[in-house]
Protein backbone atom coordinates (compact mmCIF):
# COMPACT_ATOMS: atom_id res chain seq x y z
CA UNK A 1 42.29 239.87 184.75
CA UNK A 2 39.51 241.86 182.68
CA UNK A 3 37.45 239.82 180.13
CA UNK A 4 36.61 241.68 177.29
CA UNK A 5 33.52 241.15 174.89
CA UNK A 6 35.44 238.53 172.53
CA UNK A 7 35.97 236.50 176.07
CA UNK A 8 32.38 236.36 176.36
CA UNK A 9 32.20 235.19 172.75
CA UNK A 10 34.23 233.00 172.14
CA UNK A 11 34.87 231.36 175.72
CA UNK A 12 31.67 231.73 178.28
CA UNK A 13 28.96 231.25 175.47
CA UNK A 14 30.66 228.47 174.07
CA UNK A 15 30.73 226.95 176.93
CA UNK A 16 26.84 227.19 178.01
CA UNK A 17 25.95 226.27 174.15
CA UNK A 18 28.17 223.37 174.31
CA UNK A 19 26.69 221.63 176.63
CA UNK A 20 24.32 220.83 173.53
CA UNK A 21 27.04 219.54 171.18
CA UNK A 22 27.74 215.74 170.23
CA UNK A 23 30.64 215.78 171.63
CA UNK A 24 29.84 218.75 174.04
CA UNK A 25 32.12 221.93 174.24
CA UNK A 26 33.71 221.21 170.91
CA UNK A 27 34.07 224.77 169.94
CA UNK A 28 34.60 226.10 173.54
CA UNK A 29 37.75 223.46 173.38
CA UNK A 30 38.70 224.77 170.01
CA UNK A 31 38.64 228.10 171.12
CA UNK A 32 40.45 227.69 174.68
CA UNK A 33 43.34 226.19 172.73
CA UNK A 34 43.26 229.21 170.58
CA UNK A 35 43.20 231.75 173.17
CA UNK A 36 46.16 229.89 175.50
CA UNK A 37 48.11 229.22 172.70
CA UNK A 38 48.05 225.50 173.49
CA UNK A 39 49.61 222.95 171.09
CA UNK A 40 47.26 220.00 171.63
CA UNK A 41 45.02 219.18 174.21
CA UNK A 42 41.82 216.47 175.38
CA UNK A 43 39.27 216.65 177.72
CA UNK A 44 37.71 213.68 179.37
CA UNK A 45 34.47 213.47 180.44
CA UNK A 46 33.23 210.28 182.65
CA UNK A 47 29.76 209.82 184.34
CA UNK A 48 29.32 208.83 187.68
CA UNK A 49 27.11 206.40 187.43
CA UNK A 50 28.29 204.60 184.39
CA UNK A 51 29.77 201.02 184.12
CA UNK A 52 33.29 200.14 184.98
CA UNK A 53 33.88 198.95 181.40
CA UNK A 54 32.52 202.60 180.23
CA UNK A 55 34.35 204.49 177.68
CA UNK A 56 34.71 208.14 178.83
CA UNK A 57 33.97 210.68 176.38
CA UNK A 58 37.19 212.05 175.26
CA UNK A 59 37.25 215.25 172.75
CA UNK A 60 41.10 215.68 170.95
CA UNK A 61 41.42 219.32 169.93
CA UNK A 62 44.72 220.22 168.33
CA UNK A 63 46.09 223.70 167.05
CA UNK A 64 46.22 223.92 163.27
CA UNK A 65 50.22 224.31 163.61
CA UNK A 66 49.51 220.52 164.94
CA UNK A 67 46.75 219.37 162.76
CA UNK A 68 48.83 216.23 161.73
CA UNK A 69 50.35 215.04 164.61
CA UNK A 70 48.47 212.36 166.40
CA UNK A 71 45.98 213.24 169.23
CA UNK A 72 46.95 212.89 172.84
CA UNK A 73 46.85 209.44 174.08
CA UNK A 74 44.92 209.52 177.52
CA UNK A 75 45.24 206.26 178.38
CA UNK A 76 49.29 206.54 177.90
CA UNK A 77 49.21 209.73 179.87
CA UNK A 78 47.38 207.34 182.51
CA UNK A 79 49.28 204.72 182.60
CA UNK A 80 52.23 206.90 183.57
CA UNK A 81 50.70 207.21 187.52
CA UNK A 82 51.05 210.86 187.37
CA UNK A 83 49.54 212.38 190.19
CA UNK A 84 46.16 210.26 190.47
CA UNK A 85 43.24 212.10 188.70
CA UNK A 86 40.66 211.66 191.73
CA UNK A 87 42.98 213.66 193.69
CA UNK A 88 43.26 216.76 191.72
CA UNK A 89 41.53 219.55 193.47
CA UNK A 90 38.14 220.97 191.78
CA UNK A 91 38.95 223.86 189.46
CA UNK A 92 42.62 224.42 190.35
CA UNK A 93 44.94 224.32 187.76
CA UNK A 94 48.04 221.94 188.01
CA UNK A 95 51.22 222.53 186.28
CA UNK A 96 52.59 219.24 184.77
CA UNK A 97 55.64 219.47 187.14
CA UNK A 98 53.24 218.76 190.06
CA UNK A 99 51.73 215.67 188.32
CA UNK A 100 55.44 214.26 188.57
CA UNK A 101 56.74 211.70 190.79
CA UNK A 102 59.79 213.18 192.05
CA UNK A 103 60.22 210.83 194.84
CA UNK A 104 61.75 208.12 192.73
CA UNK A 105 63.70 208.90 190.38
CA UNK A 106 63.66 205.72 188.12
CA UNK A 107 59.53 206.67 187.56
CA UNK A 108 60.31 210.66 186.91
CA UNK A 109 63.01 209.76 184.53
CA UNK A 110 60.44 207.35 182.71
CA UNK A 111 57.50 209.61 182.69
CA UNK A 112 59.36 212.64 181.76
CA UNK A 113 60.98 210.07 178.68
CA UNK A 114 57.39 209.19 177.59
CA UNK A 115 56.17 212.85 177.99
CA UNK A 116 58.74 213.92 176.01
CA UNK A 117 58.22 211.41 173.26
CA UNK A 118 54.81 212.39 172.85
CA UNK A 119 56.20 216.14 172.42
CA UNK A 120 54.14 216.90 176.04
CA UNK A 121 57.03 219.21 177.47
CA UNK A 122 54.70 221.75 179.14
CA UNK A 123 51.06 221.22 180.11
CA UNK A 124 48.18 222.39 182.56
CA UNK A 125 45.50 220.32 184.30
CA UNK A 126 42.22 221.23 185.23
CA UNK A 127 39.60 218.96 187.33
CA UNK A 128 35.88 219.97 187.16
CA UNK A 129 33.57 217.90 189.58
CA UNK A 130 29.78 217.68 189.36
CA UNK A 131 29.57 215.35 192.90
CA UNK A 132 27.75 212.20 192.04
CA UNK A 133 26.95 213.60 188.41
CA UNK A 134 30.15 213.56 186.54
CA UNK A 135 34.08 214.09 185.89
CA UNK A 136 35.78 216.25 183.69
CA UNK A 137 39.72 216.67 182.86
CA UNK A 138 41.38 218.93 180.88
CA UNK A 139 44.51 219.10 179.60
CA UNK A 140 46.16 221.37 177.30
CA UNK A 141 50.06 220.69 176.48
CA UNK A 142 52.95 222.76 174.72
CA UNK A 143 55.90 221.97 173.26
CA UNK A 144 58.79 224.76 172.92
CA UNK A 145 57.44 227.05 176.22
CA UNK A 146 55.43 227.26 178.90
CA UNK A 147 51.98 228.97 179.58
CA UNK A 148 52.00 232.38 180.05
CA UNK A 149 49.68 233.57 183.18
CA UNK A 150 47.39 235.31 181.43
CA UNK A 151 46.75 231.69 179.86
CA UNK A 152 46.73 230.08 183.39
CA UNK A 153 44.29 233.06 184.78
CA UNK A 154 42.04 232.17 181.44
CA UNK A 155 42.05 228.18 182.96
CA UNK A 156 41.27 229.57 186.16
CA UNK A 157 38.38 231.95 185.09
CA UNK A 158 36.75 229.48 183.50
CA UNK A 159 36.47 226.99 186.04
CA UNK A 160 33.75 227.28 187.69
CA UNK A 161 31.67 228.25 184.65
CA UNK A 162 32.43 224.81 183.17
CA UNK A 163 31.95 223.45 186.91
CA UNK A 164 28.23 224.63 186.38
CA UNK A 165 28.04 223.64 182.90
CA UNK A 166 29.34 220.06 183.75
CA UNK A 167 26.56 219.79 186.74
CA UNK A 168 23.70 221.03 183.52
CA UNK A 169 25.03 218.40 181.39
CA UNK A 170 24.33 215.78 184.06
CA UNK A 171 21.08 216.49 184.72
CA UNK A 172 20.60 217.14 180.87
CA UNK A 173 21.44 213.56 180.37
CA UNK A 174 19.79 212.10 182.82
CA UNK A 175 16.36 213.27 181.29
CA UNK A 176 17.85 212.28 177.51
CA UNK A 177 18.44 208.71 179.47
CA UNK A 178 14.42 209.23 180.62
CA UNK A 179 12.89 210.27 177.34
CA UNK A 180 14.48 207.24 175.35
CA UNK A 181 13.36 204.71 177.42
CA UNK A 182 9.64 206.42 177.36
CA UNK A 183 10.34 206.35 173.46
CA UNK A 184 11.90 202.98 173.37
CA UNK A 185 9.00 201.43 175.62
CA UNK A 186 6.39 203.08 172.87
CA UNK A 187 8.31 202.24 169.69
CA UNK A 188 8.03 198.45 170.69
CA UNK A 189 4.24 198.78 170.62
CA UNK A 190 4.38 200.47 167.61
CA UNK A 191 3.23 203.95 169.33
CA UNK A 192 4.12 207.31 168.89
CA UNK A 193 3.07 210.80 170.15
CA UNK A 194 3.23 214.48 169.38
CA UNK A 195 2.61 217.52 171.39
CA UNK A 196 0.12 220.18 169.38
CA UNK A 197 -1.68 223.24 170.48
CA UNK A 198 -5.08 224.51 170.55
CA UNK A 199 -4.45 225.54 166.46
CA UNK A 200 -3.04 221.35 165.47
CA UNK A 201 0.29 222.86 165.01
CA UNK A 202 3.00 220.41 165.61
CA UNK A 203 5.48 221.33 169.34
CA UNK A 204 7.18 218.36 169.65
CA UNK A 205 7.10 214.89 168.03
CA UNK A 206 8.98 211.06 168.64
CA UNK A 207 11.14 208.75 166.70
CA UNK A 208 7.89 206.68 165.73
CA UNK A 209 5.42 209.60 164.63
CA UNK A 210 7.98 211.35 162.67
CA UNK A 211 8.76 207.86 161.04
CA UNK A 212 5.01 207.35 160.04
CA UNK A 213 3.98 211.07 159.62
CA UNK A 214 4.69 213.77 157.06
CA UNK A 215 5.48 217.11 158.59
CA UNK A 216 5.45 221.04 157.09
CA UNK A 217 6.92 223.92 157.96
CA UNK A 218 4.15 226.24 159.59
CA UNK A 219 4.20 229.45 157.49
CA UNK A 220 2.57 231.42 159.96
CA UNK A 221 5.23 230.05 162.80
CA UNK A 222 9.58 230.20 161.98
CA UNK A 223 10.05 227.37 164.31
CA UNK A 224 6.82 225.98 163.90
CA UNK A 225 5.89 222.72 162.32
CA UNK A 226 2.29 221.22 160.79
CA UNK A 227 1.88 217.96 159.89
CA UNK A 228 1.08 217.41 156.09
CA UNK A 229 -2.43 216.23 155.50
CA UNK A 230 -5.27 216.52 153.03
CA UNK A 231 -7.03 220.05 153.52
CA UNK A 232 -10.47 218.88 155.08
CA UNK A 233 -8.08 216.47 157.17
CA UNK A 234 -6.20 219.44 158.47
CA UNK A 235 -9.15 221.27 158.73
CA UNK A 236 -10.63 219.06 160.94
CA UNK A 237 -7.32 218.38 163.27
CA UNK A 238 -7.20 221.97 164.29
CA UNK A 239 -10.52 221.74 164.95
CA UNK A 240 -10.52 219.00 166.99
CA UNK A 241 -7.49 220.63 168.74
CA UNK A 242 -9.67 223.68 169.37
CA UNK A 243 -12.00 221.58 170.83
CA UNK A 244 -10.35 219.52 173.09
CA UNK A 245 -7.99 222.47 174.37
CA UNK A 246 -11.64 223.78 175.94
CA UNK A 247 -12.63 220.55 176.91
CA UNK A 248 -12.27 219.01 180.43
CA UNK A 249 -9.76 217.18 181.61
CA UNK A 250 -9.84 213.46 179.91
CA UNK A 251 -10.99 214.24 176.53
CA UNK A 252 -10.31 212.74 173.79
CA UNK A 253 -11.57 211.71 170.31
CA UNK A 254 -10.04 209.60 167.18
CA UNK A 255 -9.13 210.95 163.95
CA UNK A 256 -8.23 209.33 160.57
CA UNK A 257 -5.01 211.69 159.07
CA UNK A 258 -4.18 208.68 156.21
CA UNK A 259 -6.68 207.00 154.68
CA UNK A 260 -4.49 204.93 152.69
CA UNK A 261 -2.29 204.00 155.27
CA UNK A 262 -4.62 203.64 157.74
CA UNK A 263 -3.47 205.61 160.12
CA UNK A 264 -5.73 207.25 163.01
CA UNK A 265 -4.73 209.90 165.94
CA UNK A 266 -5.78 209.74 169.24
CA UNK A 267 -6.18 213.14 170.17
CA UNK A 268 -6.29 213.87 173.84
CA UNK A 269 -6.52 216.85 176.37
CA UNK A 270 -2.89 217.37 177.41
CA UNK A 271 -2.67 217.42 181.00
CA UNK A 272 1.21 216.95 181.45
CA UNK A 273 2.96 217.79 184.49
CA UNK A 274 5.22 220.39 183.24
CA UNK A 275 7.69 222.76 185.85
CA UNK A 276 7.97 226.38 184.59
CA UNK A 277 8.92 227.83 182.74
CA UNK A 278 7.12 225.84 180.00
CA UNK A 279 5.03 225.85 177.16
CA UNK A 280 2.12 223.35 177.43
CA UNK A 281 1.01 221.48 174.79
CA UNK A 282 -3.04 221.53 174.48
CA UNK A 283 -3.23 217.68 173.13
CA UNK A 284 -1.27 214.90 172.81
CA UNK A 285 -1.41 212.80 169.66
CA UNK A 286 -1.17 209.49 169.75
CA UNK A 287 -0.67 206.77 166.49
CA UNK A 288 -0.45 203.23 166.78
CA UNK A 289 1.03 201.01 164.23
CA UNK A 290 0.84 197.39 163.38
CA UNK A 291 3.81 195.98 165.27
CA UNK A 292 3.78 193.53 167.93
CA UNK A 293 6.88 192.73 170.61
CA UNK A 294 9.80 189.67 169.48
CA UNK A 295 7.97 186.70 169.87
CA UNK A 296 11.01 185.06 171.87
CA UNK A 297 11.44 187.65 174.58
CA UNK A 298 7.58 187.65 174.94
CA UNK A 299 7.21 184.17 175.48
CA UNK A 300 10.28 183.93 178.37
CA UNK A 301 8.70 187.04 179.95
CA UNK A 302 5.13 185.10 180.41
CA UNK A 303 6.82 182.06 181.01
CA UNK A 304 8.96 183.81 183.85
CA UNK A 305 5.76 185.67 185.17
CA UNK A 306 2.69 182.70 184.74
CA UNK A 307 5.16 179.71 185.65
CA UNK A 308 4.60 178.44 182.51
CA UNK A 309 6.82 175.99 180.78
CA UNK A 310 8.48 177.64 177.03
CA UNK A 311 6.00 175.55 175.05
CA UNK A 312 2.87 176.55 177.45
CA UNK A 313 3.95 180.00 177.01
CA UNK A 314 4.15 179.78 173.24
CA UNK A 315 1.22 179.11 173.33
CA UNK A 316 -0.27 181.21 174.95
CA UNK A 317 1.64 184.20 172.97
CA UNK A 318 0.27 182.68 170.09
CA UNK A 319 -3.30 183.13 171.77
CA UNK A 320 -2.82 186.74 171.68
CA UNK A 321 -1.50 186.96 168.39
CA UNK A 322 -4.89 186.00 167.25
CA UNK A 323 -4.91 182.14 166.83
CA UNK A 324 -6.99 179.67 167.94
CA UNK A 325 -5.52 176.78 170.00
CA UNK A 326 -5.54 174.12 167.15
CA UNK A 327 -4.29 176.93 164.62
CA UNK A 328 -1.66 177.92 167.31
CA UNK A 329 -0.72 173.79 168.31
CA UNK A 330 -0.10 173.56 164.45
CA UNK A 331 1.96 176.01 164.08
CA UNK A 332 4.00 174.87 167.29
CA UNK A 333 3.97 171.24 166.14
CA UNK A 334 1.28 170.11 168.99
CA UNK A 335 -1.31 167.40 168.02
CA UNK A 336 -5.29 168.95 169.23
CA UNK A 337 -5.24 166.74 172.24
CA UNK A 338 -1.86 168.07 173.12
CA UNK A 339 -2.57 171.70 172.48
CA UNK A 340 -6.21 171.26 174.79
CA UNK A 341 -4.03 169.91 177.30
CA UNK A 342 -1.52 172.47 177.59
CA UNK A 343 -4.16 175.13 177.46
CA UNK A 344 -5.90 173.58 180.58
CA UNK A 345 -3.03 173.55 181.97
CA UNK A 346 -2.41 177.25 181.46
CA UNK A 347 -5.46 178.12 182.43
CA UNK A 348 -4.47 176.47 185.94
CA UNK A 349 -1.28 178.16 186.34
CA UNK A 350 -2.43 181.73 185.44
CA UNK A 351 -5.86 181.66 187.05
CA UNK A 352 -7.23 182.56 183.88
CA UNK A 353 -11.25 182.18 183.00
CA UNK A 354 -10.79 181.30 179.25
CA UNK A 355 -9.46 182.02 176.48
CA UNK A 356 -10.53 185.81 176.10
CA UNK A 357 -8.95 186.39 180.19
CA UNK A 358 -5.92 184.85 179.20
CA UNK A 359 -5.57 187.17 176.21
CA UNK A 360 -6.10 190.19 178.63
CA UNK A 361 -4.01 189.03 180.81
CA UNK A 362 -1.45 188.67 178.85
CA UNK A 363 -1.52 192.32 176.94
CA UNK A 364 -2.26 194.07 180.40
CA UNK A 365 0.85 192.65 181.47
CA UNK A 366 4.92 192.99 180.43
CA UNK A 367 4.95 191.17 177.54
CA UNK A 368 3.94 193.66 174.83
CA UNK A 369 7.53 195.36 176.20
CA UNK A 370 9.36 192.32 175.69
């Protein structure tokens, strides 16, 4: 079967770019029922190494001749025991007659009754497997005929395309799943970062700093951004940039970008392990807000790690908050003499030299993650 240009278009593109979309391959899906002529169809996606009680991802695409019927129910069509999903050969296409149970005829007659009632008189399966990444299956139905072959040779084509699109997507994920607990971890500390380069324009920026920063668009730079300071402040960060980009490795210097606010960078010299190709940031910029971890999970997590008991270990949160032990036993409803015994008593169980030890302790530890 030759593939012409509009093939590449509106099928094989579609199909890299999707991977991308929230759902992915929305328009590839829209576009494959399009091009087979297919009256509705779904395609399920499920991850290998998510939870039983998961929700696969599930995109409904239906032809605008069908734009107010309801969607495809997958979990009816599962129900039926056609022929079990795990089984389908990679990248063949199935015709619905081989999902059938012809071997008993009281289970054909009631999957071809609920088939029919859900206006699925002709369909085609396809499996795509990404081993130990993820599932995907495709189904695309009609009502009043069945697929031509040039439809069915489209299905087939495809395959393995989406087969190496599906095994993308899975490593794709797995480094969105790595990047927002990095981001997570930092947001509870009230950190953020940004990527710039040697000139203090803006490559790449998280949840917290573009929460607490301004940004520009970088006239000199389409996809570039800068963030949006006072001149002599901006002056200075691309400076400093400058600087540090020719500096050794380790560098780093502080600078205020909001007075008002109060809010200082860390600049440092990027040294980030990066595999090619790539384009390496020259210094990372680091802010660090006011915000300190839930006071609950903190004390359980240096109860669970000191041995402490959940009073002991309130109070020595409240230690690192700041407060002295008879400003922290008031607060917790201790009497002095109690609050001087529990703190001995602390001291004991963590090993800790005073006061200041405990505090380090503490903050070099899990709890600021709690």
């Amino acid at each position: 079967m030759a593939f012409l240009p509009a093939d590449q278009r509106e099928l094989f593109l579609p199909i890299v770019e999707g991977i991308h979309e929230n759902p992915p391959w929305s328009a590839f899906m829209r576009n494959l029922v399009a091009r087979t002529y297919a009256r509705r169809a779904f395609m399920l996606i499920a991850l290998a190494n998510a939870p039983a009680d998961h929700e696969p991802t599930v995109l409904h695409v239906a032809a605008p001749r069908a734009a107010n019927e309801p969607p495809l129910d997958f979990r009816q069509i599962h129900a039926l025991n056609l022929h079990p999903y795990g089984q389908l050969r990679s990248e063949r296409v199935y015709d619905l007659d081989e999902m059938l149970d012809y071997d008993r005829r009281d289970q054909l007659a009631r999957q071809r009754e609920v088939l029919n009632a859900m206006g699925v008189r002709y369909g085609r399966w396809l499996r795509i497997s990404a081993p130990g990444v993820a599932d995907a299956w495709l189904l695309l139905v009609r009502e009043r005929e069945d697929f031509s072959a040039s439809a069915v040779a489209t299905l087939s084509t495809i395959a393995p395309h989406l087969a190496s699109a599906l095994r993308t997507l899975g490593a794709l994920i797995e480094q969105r799943l790595q990047a927002a607990m990095a981001q997570a971890a930092l947001a509870r500390m009230g950190a953020g970062q940004l990527a710039l380069d040697a000139g203090g324009r803006v490559m790449a920026a998280d949840p917290e700093a573009e929460r607490w920063l301004a940004f520009l668009p970088d006239p000199d730079h389409a996809q570039g951004r800068r963030l949006q300071l006072l001149p002599e402040t901006a002056r200075a960060l691309e400076a400093r940039c400058a600087e540090l980009a020719a500096a050794p490795a380790g560098a780093t210097t502080a600078l205020m970008v909001d007075e008002r606010r109060a809010i200082w960078l860390l600049l440092r010299k990027a040294n980030l392990a990066l595999v090619e190709p790539h384009a390496a940031p020259a210094v990372i910029a680091t802010l660090r807000m006011g915000r300190r971890e839930n006071e609950r999970s903190a004390v359980r997590t240096i109860a669970a790690i000191h041995g402490l008991s959940d009073r002991e270990a309130a109070l020595a949160h409240a230690l690192t908050m700041g407060e002295s032990i008879l400003e922290a036993g008031r607060r917790l409803r201790l009497t002095p003499e109690t609050a001087r015994n529990y703190s001995k008593r602390i001291y004991a169980k963590t090993g800790a030299r005073g006061q200041a030890d405990l505090v380090r302790m503490v903050l070099d530890g899990l709890a600021p993650f709690s």
